[in-house]
N, C-alpha and C. Protein backbone atom coordinates (compact mmCIF):
# COMPACT_ATOMS: atom_id res chain seq x y z
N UNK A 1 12.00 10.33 -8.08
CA UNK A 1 12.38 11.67 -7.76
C UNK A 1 11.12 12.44 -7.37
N UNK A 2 11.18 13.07 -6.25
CA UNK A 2 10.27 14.01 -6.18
C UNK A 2 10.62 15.47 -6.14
N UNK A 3 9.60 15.90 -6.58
CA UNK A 3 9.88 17.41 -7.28
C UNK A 3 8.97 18.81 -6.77
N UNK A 4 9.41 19.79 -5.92
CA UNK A 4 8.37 20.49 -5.25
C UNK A 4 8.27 21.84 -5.92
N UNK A 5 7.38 22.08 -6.53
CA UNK A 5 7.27 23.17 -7.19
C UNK A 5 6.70 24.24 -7.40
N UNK A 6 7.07 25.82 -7.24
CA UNK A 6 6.20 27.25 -6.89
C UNK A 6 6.39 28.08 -8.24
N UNK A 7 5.15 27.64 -9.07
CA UNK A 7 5.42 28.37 -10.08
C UNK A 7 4.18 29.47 -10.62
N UNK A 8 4.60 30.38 -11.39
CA UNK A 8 3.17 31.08 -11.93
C UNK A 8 1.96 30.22 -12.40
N UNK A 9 1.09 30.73 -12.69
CA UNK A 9 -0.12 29.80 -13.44
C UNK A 9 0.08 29.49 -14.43
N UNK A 10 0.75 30.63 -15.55
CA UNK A 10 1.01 29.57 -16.74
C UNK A 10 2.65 28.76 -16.96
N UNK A 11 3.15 29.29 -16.19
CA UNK A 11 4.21 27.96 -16.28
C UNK A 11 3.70 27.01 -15.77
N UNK A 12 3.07 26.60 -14.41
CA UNK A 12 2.61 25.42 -14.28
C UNK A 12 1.38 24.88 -14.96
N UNK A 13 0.58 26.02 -15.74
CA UNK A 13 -0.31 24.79 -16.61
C UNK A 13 1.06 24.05 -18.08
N UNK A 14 2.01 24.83 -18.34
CA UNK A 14 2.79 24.31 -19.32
C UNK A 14 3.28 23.31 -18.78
N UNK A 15 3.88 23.21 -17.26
CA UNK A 15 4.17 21.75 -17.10
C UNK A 15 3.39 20.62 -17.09
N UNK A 16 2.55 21.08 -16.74
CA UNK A 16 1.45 19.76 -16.39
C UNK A 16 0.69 19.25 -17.69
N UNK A 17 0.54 20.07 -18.83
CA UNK A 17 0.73 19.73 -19.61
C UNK A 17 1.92 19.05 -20.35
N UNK A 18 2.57 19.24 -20.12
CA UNK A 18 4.28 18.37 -20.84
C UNK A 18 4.24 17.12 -19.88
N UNK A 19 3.85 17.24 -18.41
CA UNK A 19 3.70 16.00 -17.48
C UNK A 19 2.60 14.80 -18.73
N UNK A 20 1.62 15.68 -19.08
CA UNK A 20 0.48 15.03 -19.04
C UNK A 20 0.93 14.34 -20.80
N UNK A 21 1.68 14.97 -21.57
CA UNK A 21 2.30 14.17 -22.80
C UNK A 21 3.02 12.75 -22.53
N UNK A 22 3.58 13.33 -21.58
CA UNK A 22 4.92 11.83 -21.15
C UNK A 22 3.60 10.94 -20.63
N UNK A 23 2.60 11.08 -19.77
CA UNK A 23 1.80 9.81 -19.53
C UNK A 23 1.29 9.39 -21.16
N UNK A 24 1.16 10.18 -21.27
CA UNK A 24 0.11 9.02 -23.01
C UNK A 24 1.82 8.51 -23.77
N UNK A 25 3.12 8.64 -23.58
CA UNK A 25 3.99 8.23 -23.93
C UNK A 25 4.08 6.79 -23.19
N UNK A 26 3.26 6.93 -22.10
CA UNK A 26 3.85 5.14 -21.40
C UNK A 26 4.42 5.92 -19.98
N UNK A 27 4.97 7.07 -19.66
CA UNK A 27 5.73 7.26 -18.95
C UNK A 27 4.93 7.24 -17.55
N UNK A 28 5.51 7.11 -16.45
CA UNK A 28 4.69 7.02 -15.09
C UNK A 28 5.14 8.35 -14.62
N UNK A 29 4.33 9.24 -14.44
CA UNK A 29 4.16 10.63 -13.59
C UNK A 29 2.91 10.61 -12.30
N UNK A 30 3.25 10.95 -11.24
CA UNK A 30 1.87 11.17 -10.16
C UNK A 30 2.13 12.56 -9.90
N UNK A 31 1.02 12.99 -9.52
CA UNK A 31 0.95 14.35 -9.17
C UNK A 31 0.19 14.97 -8.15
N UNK A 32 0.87 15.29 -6.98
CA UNK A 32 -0.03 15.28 -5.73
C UNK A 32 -0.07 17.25 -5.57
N UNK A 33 -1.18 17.86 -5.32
CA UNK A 33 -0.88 19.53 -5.04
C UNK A 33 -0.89 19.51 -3.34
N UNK A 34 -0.93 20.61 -3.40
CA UNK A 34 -0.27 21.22 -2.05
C UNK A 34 -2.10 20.30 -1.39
N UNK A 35 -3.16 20.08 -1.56
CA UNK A 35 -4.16 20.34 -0.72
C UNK A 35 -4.29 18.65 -0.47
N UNK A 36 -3.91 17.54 -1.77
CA UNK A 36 -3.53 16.45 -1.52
C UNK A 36 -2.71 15.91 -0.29
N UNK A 37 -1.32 16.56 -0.48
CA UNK A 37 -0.42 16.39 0.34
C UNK A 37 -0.84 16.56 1.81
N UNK A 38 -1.43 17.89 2.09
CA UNK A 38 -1.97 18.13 2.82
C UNK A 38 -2.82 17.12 3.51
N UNK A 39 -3.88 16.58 3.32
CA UNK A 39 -4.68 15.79 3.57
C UNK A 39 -3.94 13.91 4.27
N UNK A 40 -3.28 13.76 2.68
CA UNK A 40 -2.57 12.32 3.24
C UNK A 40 -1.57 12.93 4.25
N UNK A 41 -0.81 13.55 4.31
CA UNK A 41 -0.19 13.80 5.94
C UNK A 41 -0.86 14.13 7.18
N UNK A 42 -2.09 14.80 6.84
CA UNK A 42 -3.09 14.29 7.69
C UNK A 42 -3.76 13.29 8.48
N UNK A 43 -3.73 12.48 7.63
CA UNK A 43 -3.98 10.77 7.85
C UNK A 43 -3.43 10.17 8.22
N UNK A 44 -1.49 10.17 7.48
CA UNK A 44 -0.81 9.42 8.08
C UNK A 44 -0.38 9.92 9.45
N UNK A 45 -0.32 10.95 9.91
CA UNK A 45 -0.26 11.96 11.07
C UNK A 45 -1.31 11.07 12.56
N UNK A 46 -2.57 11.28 12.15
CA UNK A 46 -3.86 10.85 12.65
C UNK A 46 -3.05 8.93 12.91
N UNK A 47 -3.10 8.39 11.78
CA UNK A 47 -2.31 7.37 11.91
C UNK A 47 -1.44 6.54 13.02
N UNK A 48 -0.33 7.08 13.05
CA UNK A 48 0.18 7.22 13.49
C UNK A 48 0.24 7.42 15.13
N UNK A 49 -0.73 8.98 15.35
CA UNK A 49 -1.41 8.67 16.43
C UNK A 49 -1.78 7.96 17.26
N UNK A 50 -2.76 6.98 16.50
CA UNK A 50 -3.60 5.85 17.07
C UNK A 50 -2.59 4.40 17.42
N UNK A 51 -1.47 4.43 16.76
CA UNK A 51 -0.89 3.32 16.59
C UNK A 51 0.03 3.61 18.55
N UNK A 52 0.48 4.68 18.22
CA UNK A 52 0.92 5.37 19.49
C UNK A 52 -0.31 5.02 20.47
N UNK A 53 -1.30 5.42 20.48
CA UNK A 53 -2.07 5.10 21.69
C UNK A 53 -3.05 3.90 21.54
N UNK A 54 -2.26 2.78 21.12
CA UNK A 54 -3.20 1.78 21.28
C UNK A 54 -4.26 0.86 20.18
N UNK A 55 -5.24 2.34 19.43
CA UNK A 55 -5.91 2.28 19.20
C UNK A 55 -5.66 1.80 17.33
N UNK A 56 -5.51 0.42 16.71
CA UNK A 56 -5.58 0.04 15.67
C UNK A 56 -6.57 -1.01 15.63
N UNK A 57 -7.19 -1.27 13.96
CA UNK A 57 -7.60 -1.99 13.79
C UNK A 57 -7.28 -2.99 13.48
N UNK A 58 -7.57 -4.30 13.45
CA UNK A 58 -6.75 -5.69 12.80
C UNK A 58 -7.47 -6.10 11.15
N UNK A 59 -6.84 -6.59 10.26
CA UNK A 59 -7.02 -6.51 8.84
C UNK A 59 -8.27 -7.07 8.81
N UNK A 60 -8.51 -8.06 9.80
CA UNK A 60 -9.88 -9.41 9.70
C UNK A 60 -11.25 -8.21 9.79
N UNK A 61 -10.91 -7.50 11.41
CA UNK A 61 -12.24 -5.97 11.27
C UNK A 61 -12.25 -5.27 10.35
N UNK A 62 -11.54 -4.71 9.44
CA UNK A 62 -10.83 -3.57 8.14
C UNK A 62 -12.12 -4.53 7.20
N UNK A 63 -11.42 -5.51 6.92
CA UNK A 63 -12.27 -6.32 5.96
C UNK A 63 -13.58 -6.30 6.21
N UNK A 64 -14.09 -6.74 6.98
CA UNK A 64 -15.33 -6.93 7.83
C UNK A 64 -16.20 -5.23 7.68
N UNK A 65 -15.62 -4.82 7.91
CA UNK A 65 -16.11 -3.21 7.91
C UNK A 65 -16.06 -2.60 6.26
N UNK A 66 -15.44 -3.07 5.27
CA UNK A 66 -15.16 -2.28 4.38
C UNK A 66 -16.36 -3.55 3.47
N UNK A 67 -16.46 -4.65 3.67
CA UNK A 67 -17.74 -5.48 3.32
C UNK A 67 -19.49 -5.52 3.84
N UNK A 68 -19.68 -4.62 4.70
CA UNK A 68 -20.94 -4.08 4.66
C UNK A 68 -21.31 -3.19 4.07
């Protein structure tokens, strides 16, 4: 489920605190803010782009590049 949320400051520090109980319970919560989101849609955006014009890399260069 995802969950989009506009709240005051201290209701949302109370959630994120109650978020942040359920993780030390075991529970799986992620939590992306507006400037996160922002960014990876950025990327995948940019992405996307490149795939459109051509321009990708192949996993063998990725590797190669991310090992120097």
């Amino acid at each position: 489920m995802t969950i989009h949320l506009n709240a005051s400051e201290s209701v949302s520090q109370k959630i994120l605190s109650f978020l942040e109980s359920l993780t030390k319970q075991g529970e799986s919560v992620e939590i992306i803010d507006d400037s996160l989101y922002k960014y990876e849609k950025a990327g995948i955006l940019k992405g996307l782009q490149q795939i459109d014009n051509g321009e990708f890399t192949s996993s063998d260069e990725l590797v190669e590049e991310l090992n120097r």
